[in-house]
C-alpha atoms as a PDB file:
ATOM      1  CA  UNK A   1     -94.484  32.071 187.524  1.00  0.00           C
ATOM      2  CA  UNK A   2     -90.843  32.953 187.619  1.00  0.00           C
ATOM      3  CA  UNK A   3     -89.104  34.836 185.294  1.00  0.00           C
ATOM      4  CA  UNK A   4     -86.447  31.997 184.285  1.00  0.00           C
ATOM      5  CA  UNK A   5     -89.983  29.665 183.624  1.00  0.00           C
ATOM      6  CA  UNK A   6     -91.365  32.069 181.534  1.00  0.00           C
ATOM      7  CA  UNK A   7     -88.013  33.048 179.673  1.00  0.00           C
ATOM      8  CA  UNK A   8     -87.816  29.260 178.356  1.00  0.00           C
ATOM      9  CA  UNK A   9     -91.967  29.200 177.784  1.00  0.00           C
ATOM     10  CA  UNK A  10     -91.497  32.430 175.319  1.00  0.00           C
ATOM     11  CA  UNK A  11     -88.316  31.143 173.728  1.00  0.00           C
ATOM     12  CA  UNK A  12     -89.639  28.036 173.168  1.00  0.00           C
ATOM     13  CA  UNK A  13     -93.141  29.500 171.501  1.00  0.00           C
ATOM     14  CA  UNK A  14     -90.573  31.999 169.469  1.00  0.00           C
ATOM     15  CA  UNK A  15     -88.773  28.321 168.403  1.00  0.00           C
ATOM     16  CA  UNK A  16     -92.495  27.100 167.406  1.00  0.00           C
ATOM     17  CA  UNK A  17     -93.529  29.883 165.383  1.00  0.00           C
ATOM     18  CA  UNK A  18     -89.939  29.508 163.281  1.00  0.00           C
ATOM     19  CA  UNK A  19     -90.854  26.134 162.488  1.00  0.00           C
ATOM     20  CA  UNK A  20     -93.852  27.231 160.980  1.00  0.00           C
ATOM     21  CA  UNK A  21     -94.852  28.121 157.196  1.00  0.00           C
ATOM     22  CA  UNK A  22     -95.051  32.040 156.933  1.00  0.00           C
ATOM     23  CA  UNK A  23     -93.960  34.989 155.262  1.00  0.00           C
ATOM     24  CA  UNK A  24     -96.410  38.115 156.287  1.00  0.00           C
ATOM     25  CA  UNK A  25     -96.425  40.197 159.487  1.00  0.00           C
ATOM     26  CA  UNK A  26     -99.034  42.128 160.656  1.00  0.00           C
ATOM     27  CA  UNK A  27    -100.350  44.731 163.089  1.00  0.00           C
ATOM     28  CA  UNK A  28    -104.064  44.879 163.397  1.00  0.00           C
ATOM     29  CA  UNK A  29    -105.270  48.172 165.451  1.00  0.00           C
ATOM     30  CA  UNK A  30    -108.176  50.051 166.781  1.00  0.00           C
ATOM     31  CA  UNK A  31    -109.563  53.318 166.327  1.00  0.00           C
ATOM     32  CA  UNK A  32    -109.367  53.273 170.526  1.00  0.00           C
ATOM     33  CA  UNK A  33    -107.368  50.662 171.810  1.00  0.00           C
ATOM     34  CA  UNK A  34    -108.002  51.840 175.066  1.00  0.00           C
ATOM     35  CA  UNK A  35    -112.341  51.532 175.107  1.00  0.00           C
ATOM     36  CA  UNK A  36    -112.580  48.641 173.008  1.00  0.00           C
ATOM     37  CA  UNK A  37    -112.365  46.249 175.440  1.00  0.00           C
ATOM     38  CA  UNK A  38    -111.377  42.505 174.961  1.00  0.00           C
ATOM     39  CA  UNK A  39    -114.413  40.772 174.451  1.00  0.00           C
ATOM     40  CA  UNK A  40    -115.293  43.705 171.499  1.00  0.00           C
ATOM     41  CA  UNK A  41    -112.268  43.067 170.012  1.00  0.00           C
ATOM     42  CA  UNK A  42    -112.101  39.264 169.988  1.00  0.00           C
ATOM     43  CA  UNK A  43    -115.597  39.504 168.063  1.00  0.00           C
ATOM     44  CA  UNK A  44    -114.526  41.754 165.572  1.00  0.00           C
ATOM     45  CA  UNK A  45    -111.202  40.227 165.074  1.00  0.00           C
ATOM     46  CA  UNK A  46    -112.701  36.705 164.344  1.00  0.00           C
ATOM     47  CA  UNK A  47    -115.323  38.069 162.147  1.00  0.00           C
ATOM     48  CA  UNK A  48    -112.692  39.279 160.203  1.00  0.00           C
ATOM     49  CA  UNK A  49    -110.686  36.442 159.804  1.00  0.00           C
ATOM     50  CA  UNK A  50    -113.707  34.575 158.838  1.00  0.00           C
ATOM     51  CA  UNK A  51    -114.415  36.446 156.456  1.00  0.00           C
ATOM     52  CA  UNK A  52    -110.767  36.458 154.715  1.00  0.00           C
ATOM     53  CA  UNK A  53    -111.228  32.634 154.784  1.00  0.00           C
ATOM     54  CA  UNK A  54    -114.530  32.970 152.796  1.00  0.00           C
ATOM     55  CA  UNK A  55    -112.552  35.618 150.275  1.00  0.00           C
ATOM     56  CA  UNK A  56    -109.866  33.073 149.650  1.00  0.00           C
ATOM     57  CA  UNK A  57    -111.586  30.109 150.006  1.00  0.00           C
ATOM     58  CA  UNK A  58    -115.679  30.683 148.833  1.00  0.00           C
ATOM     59  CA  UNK A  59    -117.733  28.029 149.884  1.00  0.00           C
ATOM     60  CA  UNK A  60    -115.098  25.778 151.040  1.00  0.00           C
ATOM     61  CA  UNK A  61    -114.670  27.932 153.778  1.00  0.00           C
ATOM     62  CA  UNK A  62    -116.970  26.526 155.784  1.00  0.00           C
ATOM     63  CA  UNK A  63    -117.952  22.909 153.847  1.00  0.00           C
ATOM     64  CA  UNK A  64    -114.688  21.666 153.773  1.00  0.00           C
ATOM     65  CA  UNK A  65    -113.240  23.844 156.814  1.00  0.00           C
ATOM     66  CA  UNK A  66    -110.261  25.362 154.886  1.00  0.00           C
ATOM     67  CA  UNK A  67    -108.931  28.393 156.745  1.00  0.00           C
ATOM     68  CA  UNK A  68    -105.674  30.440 156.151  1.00  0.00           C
ATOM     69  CA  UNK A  69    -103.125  29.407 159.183  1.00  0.00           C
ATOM     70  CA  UNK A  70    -102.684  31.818 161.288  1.00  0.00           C
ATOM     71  CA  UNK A  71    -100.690  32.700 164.706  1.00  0.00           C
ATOM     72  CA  UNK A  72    -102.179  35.625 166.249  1.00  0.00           C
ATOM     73  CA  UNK A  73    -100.796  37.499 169.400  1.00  0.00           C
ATOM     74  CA  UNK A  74    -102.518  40.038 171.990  1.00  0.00           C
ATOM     75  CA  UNK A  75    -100.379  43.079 172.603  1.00  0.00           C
ATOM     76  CA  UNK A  76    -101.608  45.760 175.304  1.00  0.00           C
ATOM     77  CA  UNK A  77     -98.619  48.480 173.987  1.00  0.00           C
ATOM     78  CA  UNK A  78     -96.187  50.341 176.898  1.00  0.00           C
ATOM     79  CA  UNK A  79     -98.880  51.034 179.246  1.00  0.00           C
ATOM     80  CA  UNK A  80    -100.402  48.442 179.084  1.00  0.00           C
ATOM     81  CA  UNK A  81    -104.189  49.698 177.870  1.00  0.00           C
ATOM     82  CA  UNK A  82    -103.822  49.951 174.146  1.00  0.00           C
ATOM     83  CA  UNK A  83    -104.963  46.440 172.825  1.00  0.00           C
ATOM     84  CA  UNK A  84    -103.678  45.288 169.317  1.00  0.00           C
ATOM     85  CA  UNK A  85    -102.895  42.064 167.645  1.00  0.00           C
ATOM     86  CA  UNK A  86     -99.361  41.311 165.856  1.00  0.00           C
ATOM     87  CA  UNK A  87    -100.247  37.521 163.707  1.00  0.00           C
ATOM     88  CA  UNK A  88     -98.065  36.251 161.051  1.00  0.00           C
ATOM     89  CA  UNK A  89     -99.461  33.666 158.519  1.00  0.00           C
ATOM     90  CA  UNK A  90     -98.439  32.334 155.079  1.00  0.00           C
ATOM     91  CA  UNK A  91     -99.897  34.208 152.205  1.00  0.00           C
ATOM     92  CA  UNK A  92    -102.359  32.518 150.041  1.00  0.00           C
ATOM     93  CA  UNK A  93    -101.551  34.388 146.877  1.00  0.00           C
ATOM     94  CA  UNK A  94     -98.473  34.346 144.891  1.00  0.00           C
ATOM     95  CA  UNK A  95     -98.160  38.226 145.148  1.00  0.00           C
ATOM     96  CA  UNK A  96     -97.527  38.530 148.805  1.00  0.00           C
ATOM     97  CA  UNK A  97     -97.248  42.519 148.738  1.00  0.00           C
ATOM     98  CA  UNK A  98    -100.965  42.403 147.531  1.00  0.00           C
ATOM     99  CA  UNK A  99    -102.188  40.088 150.263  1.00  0.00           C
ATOM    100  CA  UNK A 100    -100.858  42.551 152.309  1.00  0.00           C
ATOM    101  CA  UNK A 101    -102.639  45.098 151.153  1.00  0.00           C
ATOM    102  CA  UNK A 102    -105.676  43.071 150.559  1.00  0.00           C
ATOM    103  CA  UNK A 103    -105.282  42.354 154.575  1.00  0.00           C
ATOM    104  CA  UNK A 104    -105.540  46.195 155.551  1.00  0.00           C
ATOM    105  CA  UNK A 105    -108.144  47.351 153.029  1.00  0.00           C
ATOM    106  CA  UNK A 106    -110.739  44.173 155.074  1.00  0.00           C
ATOM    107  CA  UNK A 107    -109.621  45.269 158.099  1.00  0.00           C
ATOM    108  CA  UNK A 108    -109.839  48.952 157.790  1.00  0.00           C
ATOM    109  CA  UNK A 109    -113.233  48.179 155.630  1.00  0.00           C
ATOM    110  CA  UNK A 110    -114.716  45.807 158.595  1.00  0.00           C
ATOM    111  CA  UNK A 111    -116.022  48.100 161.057  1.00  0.00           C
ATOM    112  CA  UNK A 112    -116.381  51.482 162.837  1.00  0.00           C
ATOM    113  CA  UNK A 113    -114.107  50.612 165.237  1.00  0.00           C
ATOM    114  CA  UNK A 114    -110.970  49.420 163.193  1.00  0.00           C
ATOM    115  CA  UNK A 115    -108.483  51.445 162.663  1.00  0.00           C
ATOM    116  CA  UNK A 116    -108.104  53.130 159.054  1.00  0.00           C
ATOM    117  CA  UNK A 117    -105.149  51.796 156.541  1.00  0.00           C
ATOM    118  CA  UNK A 118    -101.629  54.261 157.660  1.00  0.00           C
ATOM    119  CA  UNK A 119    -102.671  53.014 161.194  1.00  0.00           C
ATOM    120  CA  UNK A 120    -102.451  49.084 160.736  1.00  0.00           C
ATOM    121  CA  UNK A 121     -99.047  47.379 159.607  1.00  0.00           C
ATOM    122  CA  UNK A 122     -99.072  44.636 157.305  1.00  0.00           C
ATOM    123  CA  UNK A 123     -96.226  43.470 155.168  1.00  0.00           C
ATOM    124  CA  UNK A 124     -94.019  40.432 153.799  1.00  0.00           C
ATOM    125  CA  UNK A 125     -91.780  39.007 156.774  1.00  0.00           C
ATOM    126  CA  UNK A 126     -88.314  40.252 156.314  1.00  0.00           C
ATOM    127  CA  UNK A 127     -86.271  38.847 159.130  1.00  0.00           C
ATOM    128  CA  UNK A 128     -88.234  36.055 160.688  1.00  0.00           C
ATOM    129  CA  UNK A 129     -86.460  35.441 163.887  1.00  0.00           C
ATOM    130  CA  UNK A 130     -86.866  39.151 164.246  1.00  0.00           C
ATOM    131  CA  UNK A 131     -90.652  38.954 163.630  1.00  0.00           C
ATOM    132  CA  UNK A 132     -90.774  35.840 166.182  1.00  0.00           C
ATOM    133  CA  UNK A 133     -88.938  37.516 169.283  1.00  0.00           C
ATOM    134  CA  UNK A 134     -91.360  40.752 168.434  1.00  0.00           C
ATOM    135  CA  UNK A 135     -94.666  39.081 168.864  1.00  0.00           C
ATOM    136  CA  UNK A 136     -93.738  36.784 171.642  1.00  0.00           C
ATOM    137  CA  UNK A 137     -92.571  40.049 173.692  1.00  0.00           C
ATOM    138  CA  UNK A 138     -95.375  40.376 175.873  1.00  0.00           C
ATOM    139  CA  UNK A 139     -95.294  36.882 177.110  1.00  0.00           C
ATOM    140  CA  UNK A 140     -93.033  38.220 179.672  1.00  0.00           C
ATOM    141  CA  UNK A 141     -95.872  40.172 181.451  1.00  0.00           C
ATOM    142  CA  UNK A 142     -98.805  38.453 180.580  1.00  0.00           C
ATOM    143  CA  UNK A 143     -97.794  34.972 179.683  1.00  0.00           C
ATOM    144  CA  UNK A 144    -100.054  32.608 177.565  1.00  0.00           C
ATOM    145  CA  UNK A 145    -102.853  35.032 177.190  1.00  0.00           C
ATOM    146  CA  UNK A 146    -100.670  36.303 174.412  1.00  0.00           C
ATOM    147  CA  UNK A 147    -101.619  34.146 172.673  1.00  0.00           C
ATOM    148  CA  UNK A 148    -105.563  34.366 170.905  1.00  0.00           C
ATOM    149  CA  UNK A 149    -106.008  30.597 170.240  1.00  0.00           C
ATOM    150  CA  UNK A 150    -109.547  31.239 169.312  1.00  0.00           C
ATOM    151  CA  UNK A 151    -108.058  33.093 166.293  1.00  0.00           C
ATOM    152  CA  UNK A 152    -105.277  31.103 165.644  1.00  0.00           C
ATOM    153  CA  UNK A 153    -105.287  28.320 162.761  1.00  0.00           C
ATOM    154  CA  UNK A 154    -102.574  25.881 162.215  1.00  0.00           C
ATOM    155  CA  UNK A 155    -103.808  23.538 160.218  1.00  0.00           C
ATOM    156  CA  UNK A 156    -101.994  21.585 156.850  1.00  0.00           C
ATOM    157  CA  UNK A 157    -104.004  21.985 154.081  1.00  0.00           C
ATOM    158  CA  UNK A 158    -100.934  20.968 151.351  1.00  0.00           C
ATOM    159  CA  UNK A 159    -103.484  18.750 149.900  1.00  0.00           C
ATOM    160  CA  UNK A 160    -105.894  21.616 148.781  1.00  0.00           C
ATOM    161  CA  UNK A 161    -105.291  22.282 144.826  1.00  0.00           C
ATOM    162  CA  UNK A 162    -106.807  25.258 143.052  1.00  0.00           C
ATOM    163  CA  UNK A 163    -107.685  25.198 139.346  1.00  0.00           C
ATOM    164  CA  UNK A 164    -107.517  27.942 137.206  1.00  0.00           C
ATOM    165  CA  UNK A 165    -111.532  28.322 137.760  1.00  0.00           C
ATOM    166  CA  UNK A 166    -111.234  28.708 141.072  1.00  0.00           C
ATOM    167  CA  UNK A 167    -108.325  31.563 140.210  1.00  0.00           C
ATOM    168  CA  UNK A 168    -110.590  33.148 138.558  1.00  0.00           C
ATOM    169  CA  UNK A 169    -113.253  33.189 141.160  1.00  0.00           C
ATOM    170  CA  UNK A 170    -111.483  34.324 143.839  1.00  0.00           C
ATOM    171  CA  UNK A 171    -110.031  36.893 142.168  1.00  0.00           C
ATOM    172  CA  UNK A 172    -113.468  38.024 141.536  1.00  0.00           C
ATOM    173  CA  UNK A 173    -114.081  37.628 145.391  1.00  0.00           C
ATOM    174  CA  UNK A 174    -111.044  39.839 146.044  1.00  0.00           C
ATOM    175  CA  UNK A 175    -112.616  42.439 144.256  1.00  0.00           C
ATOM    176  CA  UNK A 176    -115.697  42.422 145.762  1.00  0.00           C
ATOM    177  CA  UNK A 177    -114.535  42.498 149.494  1.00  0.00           C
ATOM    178  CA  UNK A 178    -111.608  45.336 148.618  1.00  0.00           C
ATOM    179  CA  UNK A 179    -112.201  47.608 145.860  1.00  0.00           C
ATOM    180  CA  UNK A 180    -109.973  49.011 143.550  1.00  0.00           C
ATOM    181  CA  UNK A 181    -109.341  52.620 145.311  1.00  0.00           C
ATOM    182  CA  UNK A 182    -108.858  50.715 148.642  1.00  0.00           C
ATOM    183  CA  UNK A 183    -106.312  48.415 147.935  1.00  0.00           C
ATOM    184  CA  UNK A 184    -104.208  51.410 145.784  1.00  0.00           C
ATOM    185  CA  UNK A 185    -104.794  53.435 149.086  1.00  0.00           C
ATOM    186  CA  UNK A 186    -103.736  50.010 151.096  1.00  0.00           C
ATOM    187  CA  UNK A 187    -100.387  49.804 148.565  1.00  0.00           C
ATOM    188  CA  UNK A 188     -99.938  53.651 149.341  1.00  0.00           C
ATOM    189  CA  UNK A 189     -99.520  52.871 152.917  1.00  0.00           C
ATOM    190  CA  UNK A 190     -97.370  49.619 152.620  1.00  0.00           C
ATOM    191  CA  UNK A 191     -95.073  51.313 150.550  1.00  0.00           C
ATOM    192  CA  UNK A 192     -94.301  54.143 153.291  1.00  0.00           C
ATOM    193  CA  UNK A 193     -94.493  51.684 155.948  1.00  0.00           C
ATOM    194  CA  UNK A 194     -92.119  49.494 154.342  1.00  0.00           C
ATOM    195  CA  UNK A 195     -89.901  52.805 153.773  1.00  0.00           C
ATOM    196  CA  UNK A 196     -89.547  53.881 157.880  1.00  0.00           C
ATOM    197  CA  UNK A 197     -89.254  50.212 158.563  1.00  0.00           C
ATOM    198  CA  UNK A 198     -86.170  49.914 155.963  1.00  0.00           C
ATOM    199  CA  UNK A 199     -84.710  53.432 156.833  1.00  0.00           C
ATOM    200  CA  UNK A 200     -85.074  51.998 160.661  1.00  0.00           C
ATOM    201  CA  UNK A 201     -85.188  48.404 160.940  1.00  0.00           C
ATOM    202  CA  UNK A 202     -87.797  48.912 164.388  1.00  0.00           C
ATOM    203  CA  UNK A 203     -90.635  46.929 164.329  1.00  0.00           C
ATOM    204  CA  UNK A 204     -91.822  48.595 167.452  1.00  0.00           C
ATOM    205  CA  UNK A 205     -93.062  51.520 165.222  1.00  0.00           C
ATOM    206  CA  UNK A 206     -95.865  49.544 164.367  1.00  0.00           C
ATOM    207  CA  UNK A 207     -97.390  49.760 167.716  1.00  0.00           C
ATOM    208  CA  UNK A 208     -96.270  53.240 168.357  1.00  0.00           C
ATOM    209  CA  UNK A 209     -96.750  54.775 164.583  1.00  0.00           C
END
């Protein structure tokens, strides 16, 4: 494929993404990018976003199919061997500094092999177009595999209207899947991240930091 092809293919996913609903940003990592291997990762990462979908959604989750769009991204870092994903997706809760944190405290909470919360990057989208031309930047190497369709989710679900009893149960979900202590140490972490993000305005620190 040549390089003017795949200049208009990323631009054009980068013009996709804009057009979509979403305000958070994350970096999911590993506590070894480099052994986990794709297939490893891929099972872990959609176990994981399963089970946010039951945390935010209970039972629908799977009887009505509701799932929280998503637009995940594979990144393999500057030499190419440390897998991560970048997604961005709209935040289900009003308080989208706590689904951050809600985010990192599941992921770091999931498995052996994820990475703990100071490693992982998750936080409200602050420049959009910036976020868009970040996790589209691999395309230029490796080209659609970029992008995890298996763990993307772009579905409308505007016609999906939670009552104050289902408020109150997922809450009460939430605090089941991410205690207390985790989500003040997940805060803890957003806060500096959001700090040497501010004082720097690099988003490549998150796959470096």
């Amino acid at each position: 494929m040549g390089f003017e092809q795949r200049k208009q293919e990323r631009q054009a996913l980068s013009e996709h993404l804009l057009a979509q609903d979403w305000n958070v940003f994350g970096t999911l990592k590993f506590v070894n990018g480099r052994t986990i291997g794709r297939d490893s990762a891929n099972k872990l990462l959609r176990s994981y976003w399963n089970k946010l979908d039951r945390v935010i959604y209970g039972k629908a989750a799977e009887r009505q199919n509701l799932r929280v769009p998503r637009w995940c991204f594979a990144h393999e870092g500057a030499d190419h061997e440390n897998f991560h994903i970048h997604f961005v997706m709209p935040s289900p809760l009003q308080d989208t500094e706590h689904m951050c944190c809600i985010l990192n405290a599941l992921w770091a909470q999931h498995h052996a092999q994820t990475a703990p919360l100071a490693k992982n990057w998750i936080m409200p989208a602050q420049d959009r177009a910036a976020v868009a031309g970040y996790v589209t930047h691999e395309y230029w190497r490796i080209g659609s595999d970029t992008i995890l369709d298996n763990l993307c989710w772009g579905a409308e679900q505007s016609n999906y209207a939670p009552n104050d009893n289902y408020c109150q149960q997922q809450a009460h979900r939430i605090q089941r899947a991410a205690s207390p202590i985790w989500l003040r140490q997940a805060q803890q972490a957003l806060n500096t991240q959001q700090a040497r993000y501010e004082a720097s305005g690099d988003l490549q620190m998150m796959e470096r930091g």
